[in-house]
C-alpha atoms as a PDB file:
ATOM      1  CA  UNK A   1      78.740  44.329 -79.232  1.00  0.00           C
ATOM      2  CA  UNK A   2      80.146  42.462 -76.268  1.00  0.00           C
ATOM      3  CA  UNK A   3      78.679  44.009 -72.709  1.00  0.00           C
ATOM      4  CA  UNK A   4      80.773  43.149 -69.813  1.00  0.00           C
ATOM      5  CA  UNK A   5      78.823  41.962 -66.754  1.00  0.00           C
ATOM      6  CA  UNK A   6      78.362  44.119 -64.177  1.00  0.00           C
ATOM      7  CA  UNK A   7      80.618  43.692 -60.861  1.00  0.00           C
ATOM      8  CA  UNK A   8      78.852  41.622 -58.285  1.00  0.00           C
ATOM      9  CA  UNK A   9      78.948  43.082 -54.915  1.00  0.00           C
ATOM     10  CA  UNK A  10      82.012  41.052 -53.725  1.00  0.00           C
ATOM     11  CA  UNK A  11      84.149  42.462 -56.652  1.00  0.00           C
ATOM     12  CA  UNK A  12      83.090  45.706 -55.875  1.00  0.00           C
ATOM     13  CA  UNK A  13      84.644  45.464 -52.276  1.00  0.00           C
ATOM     14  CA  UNK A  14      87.783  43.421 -53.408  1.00  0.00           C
ATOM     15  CA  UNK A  15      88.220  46.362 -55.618  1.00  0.00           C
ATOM     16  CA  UNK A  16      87.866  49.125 -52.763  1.00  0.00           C
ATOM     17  CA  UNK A  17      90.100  47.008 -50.681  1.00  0.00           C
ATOM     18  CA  UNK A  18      92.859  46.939 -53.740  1.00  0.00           C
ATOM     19  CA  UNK A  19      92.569  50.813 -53.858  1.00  0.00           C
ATOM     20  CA  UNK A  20      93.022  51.354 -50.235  1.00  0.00           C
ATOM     21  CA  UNK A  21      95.802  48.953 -50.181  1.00  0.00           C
ATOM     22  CA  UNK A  22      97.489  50.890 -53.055  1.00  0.00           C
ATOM     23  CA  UNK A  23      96.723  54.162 -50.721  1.00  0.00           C
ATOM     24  CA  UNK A  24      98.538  52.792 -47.978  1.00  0.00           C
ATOM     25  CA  UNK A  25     101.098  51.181 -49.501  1.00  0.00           C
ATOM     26  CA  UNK A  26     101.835  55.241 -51.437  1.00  0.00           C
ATOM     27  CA  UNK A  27     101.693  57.192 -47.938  1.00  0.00           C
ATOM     28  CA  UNK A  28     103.038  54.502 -45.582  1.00  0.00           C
ATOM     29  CA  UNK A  29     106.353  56.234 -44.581  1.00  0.00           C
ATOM     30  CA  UNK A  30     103.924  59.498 -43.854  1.00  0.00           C
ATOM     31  CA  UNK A  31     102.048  57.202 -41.739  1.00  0.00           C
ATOM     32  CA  UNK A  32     104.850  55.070 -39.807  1.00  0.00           C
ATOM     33  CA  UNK A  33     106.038  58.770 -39.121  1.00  0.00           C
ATOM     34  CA  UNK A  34     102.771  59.621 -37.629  1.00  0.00           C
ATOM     35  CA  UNK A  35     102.896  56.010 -35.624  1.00  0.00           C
ATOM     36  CA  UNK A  36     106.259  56.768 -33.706  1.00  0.00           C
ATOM     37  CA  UNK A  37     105.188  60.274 -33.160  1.00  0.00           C
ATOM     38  CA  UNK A  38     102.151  58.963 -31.455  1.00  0.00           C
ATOM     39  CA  UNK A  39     103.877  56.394 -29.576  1.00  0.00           C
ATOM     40  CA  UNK A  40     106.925  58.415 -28.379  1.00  0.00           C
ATOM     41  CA  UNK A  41     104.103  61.163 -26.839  1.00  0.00           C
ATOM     42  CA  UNK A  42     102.578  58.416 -25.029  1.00  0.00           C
ATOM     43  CA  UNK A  43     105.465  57.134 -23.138  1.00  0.00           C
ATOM     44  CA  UNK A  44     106.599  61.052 -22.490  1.00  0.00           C
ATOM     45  CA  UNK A  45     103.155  61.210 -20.908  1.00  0.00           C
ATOM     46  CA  UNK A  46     103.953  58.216 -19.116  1.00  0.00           C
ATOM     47  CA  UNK A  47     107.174  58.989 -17.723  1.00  0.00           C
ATOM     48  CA  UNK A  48     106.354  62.245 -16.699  1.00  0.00           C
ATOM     49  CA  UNK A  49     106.098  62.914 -13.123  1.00  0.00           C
ATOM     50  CA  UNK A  50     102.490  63.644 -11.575  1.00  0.00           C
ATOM     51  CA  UNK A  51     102.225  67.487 -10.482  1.00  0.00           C
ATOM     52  CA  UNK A  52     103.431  68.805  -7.625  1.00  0.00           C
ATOM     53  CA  UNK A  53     100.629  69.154  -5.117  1.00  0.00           C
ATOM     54  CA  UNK A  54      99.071  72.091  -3.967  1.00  0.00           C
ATOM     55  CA  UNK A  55      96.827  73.673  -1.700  1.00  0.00           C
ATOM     56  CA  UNK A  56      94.284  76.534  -1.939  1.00  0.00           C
ATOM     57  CA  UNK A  57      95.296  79.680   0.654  1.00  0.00           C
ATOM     58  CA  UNK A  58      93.600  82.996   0.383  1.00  0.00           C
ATOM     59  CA  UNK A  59      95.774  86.209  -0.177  1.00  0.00           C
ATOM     60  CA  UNK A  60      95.745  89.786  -0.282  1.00  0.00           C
ATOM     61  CA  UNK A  61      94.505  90.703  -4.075  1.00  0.00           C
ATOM     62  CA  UNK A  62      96.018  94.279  -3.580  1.00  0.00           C
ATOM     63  CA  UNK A  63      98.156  96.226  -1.492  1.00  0.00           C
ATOM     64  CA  UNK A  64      95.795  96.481   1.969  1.00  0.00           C
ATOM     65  CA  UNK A  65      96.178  99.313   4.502  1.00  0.00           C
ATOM     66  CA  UNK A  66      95.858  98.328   8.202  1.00  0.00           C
ATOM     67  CA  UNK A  67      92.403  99.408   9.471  1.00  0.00           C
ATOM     68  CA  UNK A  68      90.967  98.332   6.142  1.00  0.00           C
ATOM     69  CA  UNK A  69      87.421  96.322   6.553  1.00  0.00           C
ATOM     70  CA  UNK A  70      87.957  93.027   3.869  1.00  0.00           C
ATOM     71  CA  UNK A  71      85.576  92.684   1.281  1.00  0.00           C
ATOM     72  CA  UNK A  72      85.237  89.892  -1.646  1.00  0.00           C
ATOM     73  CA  UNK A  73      87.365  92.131  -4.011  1.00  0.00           C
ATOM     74  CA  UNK A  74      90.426  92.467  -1.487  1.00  0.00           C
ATOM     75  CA  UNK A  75      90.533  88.105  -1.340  1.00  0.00           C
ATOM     76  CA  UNK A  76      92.127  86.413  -4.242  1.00  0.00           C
ATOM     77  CA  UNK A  77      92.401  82.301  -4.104  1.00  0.00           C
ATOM     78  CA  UNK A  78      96.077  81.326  -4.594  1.00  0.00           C
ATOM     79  CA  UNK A  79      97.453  78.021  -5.240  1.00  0.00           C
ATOM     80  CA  UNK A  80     100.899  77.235  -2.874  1.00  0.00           C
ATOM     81  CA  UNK A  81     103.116  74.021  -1.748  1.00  0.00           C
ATOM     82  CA  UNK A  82     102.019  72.425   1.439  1.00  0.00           C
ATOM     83  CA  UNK A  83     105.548  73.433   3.153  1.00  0.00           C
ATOM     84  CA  UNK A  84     105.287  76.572   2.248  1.00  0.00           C
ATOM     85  CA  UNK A  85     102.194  77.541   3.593  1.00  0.00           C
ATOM     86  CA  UNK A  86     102.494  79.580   7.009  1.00  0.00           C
ATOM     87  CA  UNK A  87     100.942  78.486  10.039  1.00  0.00           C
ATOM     88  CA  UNK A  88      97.280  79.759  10.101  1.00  0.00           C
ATOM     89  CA  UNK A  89      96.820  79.996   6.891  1.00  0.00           C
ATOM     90  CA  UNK A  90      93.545  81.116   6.079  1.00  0.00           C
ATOM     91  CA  UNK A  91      91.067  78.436   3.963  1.00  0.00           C
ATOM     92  CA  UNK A  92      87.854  79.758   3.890  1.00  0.00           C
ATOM     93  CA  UNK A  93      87.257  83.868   2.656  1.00  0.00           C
ATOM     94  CA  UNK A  94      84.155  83.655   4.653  1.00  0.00           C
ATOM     95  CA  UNK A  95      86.696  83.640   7.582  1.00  0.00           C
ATOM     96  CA  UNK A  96      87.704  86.639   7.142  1.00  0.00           C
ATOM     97  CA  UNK A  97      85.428  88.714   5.326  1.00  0.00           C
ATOM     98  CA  UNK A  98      84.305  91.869   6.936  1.00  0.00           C
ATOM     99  CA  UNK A  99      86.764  91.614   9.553  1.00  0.00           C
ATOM    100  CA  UNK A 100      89.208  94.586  10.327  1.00  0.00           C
ATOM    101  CA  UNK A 101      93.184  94.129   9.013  1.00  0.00           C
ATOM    102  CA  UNK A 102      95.191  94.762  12.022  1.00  0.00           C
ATOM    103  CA  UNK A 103      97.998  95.325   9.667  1.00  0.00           C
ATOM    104  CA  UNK A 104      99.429  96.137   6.198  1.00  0.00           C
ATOM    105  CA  UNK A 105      99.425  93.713   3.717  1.00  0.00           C
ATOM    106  CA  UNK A 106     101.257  93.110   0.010  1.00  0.00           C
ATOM    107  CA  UNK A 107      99.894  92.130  -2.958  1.00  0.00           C
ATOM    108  CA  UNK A 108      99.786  88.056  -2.683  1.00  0.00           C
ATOM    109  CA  UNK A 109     100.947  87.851   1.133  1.00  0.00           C
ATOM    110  CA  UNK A 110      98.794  85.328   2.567  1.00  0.00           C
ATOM    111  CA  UNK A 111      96.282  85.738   5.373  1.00  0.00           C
ATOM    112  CA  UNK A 112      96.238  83.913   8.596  1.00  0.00           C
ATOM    113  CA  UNK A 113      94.181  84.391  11.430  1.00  0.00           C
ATOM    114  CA  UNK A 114      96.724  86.731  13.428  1.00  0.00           C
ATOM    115  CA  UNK A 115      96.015  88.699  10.063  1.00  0.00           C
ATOM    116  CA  UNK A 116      92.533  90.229  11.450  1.00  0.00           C
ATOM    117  CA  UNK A 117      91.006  91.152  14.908  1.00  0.00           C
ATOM    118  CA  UNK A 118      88.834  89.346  16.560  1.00  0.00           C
ATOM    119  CA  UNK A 119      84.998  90.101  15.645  1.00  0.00           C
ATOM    120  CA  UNK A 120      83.086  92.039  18.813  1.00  0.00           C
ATOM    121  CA  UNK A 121      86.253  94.012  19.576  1.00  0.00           C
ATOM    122  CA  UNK A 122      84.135  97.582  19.453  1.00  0.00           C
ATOM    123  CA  UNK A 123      81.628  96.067  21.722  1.00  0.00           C
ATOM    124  CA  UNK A 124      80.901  98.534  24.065  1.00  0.00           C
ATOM    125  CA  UNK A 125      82.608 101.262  22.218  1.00  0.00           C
ATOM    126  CA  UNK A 126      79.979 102.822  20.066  1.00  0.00           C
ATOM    127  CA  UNK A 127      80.713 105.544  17.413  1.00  0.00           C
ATOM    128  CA  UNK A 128      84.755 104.177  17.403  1.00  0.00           C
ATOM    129  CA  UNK A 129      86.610 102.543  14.955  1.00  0.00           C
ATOM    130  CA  UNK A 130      89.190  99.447  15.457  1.00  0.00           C
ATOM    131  CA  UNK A 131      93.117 101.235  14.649  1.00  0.00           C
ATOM    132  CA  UNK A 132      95.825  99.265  14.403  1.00  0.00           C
ATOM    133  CA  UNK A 133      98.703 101.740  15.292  1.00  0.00           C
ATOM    134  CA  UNK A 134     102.316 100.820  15.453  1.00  0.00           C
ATOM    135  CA  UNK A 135     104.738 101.539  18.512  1.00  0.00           C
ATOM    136  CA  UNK A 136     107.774 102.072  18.045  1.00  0.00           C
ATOM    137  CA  UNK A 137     109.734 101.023  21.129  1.00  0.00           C
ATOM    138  CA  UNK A 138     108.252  97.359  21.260  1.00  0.00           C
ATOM    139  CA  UNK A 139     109.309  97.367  25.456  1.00  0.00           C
ATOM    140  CA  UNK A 140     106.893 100.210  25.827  1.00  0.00           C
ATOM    141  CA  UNK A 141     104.183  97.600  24.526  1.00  0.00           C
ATOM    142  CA  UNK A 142     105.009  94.872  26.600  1.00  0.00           C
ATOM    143  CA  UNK A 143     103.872  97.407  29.312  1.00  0.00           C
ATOM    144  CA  UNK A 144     100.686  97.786  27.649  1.00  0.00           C
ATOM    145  CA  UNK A 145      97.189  95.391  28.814  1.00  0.00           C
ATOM    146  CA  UNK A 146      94.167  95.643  26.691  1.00  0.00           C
ATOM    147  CA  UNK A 147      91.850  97.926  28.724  1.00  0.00           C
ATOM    148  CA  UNK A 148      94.470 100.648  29.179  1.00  0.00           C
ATOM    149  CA  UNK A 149      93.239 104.086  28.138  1.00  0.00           C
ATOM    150  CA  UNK A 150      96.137 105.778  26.625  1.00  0.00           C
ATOM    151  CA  UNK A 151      96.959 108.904  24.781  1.00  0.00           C
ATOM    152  CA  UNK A 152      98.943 109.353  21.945  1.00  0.00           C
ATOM    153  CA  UNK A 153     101.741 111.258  21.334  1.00  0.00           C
ATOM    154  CA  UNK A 154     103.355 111.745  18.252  1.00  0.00           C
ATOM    155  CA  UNK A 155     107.218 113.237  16.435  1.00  0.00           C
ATOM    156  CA  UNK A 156     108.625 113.415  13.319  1.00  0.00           C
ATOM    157  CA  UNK A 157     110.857 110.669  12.833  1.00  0.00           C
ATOM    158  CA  UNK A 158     113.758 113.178  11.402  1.00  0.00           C
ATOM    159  CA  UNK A 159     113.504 115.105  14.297  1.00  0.00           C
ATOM    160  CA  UNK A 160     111.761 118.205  12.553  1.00  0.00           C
ATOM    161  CA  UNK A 161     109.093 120.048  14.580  1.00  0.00           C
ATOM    162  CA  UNK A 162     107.852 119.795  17.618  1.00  0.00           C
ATOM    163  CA  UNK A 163     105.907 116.962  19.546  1.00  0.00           C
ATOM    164  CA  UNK A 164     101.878 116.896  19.389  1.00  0.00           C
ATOM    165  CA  UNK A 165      99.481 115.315  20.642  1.00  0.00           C
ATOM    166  CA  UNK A 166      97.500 113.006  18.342  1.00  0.00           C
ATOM    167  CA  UNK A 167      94.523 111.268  20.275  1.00  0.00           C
ATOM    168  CA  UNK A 168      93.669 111.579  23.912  1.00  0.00           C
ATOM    169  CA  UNK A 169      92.066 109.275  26.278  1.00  0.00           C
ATOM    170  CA  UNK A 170      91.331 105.978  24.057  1.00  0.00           C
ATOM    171  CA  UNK A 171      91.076 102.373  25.353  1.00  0.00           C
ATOM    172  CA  UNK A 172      93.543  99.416  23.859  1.00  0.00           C
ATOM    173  CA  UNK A 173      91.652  96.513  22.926  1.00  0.00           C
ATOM    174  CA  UNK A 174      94.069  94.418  21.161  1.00  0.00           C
ATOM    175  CA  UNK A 175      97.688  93.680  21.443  1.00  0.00           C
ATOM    176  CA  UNK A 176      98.544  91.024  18.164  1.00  0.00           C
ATOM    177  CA  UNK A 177     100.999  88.341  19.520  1.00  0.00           C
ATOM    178  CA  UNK A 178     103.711  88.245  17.579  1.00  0.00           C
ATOM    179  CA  UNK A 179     104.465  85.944  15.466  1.00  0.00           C
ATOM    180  CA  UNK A 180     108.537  85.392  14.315  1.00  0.00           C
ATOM    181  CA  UNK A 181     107.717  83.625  11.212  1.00  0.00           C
ATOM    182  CA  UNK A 182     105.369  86.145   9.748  1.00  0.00           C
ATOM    183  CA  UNK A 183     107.303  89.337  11.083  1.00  0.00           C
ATOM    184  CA  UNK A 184     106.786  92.616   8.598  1.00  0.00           C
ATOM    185  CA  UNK A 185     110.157  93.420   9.688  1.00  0.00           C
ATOM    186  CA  UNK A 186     108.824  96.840  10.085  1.00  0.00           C
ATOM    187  CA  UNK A 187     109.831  98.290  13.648  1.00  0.00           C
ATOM    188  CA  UNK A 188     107.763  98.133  16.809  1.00  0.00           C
ATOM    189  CA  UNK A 189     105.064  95.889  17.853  1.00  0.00           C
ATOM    190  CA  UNK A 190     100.997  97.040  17.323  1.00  0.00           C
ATOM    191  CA  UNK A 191      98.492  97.992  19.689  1.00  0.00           C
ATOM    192  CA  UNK A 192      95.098  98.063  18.541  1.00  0.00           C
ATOM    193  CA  UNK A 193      92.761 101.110  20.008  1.00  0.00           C
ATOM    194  CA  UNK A 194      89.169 102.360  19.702  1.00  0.00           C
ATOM    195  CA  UNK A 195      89.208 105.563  18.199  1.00  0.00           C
ATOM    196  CA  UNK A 196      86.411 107.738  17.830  1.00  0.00           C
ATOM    197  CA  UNK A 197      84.997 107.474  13.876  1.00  0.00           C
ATOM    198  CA  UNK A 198      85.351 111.014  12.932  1.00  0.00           C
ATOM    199  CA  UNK A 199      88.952 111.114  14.212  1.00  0.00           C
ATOM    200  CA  UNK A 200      90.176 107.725  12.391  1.00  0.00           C
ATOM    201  CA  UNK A 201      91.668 108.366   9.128  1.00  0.00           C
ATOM    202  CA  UNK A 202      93.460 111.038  10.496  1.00  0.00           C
ATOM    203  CA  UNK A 203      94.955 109.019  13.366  1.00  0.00           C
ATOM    204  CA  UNK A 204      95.763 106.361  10.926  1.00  0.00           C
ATOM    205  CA  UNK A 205      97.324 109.076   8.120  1.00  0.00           C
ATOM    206  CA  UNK A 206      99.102 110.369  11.018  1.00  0.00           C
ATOM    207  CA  UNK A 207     100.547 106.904  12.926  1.00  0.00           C
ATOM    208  CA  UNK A 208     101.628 105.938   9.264  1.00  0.00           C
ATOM    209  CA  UNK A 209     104.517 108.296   9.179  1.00  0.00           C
ATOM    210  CA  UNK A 210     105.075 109.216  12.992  1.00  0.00           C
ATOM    211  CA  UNK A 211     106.861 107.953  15.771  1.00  0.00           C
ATOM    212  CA  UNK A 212     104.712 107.174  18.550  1.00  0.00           C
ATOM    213  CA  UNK A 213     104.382 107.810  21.985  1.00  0.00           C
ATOM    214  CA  UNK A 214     101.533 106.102  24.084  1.00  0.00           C
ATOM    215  CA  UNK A 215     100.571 107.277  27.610  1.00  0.00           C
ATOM    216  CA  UNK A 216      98.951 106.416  29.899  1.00  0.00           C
ATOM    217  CA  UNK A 217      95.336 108.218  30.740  1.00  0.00           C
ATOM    218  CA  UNK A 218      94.037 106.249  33.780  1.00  0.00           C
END
């Protein structure tokens, strides 16, 4: 019996090359598919503009009262176009971070540096707390100087029941500028006093849904 000779090493390959081609040659239109697939994603990728750019400004994570003392979980990094961000803007949470919010704040309203008051405000006000209370007739603030001591009076805006007095005798120690282009449009102007700790909350409950009055002590 006749034994063929075993394929050399160079037969072996032509043969693997003769399969492959036969491969190719069976699944080419699967693979000239796969080709122009690959080729028209590259020149989308290529043609496609770059991103819009973007800057990082801090905002209010949650609805924020006025009064409120920021902390790491009120701050939440937002991503906006340069034109759109408002003057101020703040850049760095460490900013702003235990600082008092002389106002109300939305969910995603950015914070600027008219947004909190000035650190050392209380200084030489011990046992008070920083209140940012909105006046209602904005003339009577323009009246106002930081150092006043005024009292508060307050009414119900629908006229129901009779005046009260809120909070006597308290010094101003911050009147926020205002600013046009970040305007609440909520009535009035703020004035911020130093009112004594225990009596806070309940001047600030109270100023939240009253009209008031300031006047002066001394």
């Amino acid at each position: 019996m006749n034994v063929l000779p075993r394929p050399g090493p160079l037969g072996r390959a032509l043969r693997l090359v003769r399969r492959l081609r036969r491969r190719v040659l069976l699944h080419r239109r699967v693979l000239a598919a796969l080709c122009a697939g690959a080729a028209v994603l590259v020149g989308l990728q290529a043609a496609a503009p770059p991103p819009p750019e973007t800057v990082t400004v801090w905002t209010a994570s949650r609805d924020l009262t006025g009064g409120s003392v920021l902390g790491p979980h009120d701050l939440a990094a937002s991503r906006f176009a340069p034109e759109t961000v408002p003057d101020g803007a703040v850049r760095r949470p460490a900013a702003v971070l235990g600082r008092t919010l002389a106002a109300p704040m939305t969910r995603g309203e950015p914070l600027t540096r008219v947004s909190t008051l000035a650190r050392g405000l209380l200084r030489g006000y011990p046992g008070s707390t920083a209140v940012p209370l909105r006046i209602t007739d904005p003339a009577v603030v323009d009246l106002l100087r930081v150092g006043d001591r005024i009292s508060l009076v307050v009414t119900d805006p629908d006229g129901r029941g009779a005046p009260s007095r809120l909070v006597d005798d308290v010094p101003v120690i911050a009147i926020p500028e205002v600013h046009e282009s970040l305007g609440s449009g909520t009535p009035g102007r703020l004035v911020v006093a130093a009112i004594p700790a225990g009596e806070a909350s309940e001047v600030a409950a109270t100023a939240a849904t009253s009209i008031l009055i300031p006047v002066w002590s001394r």
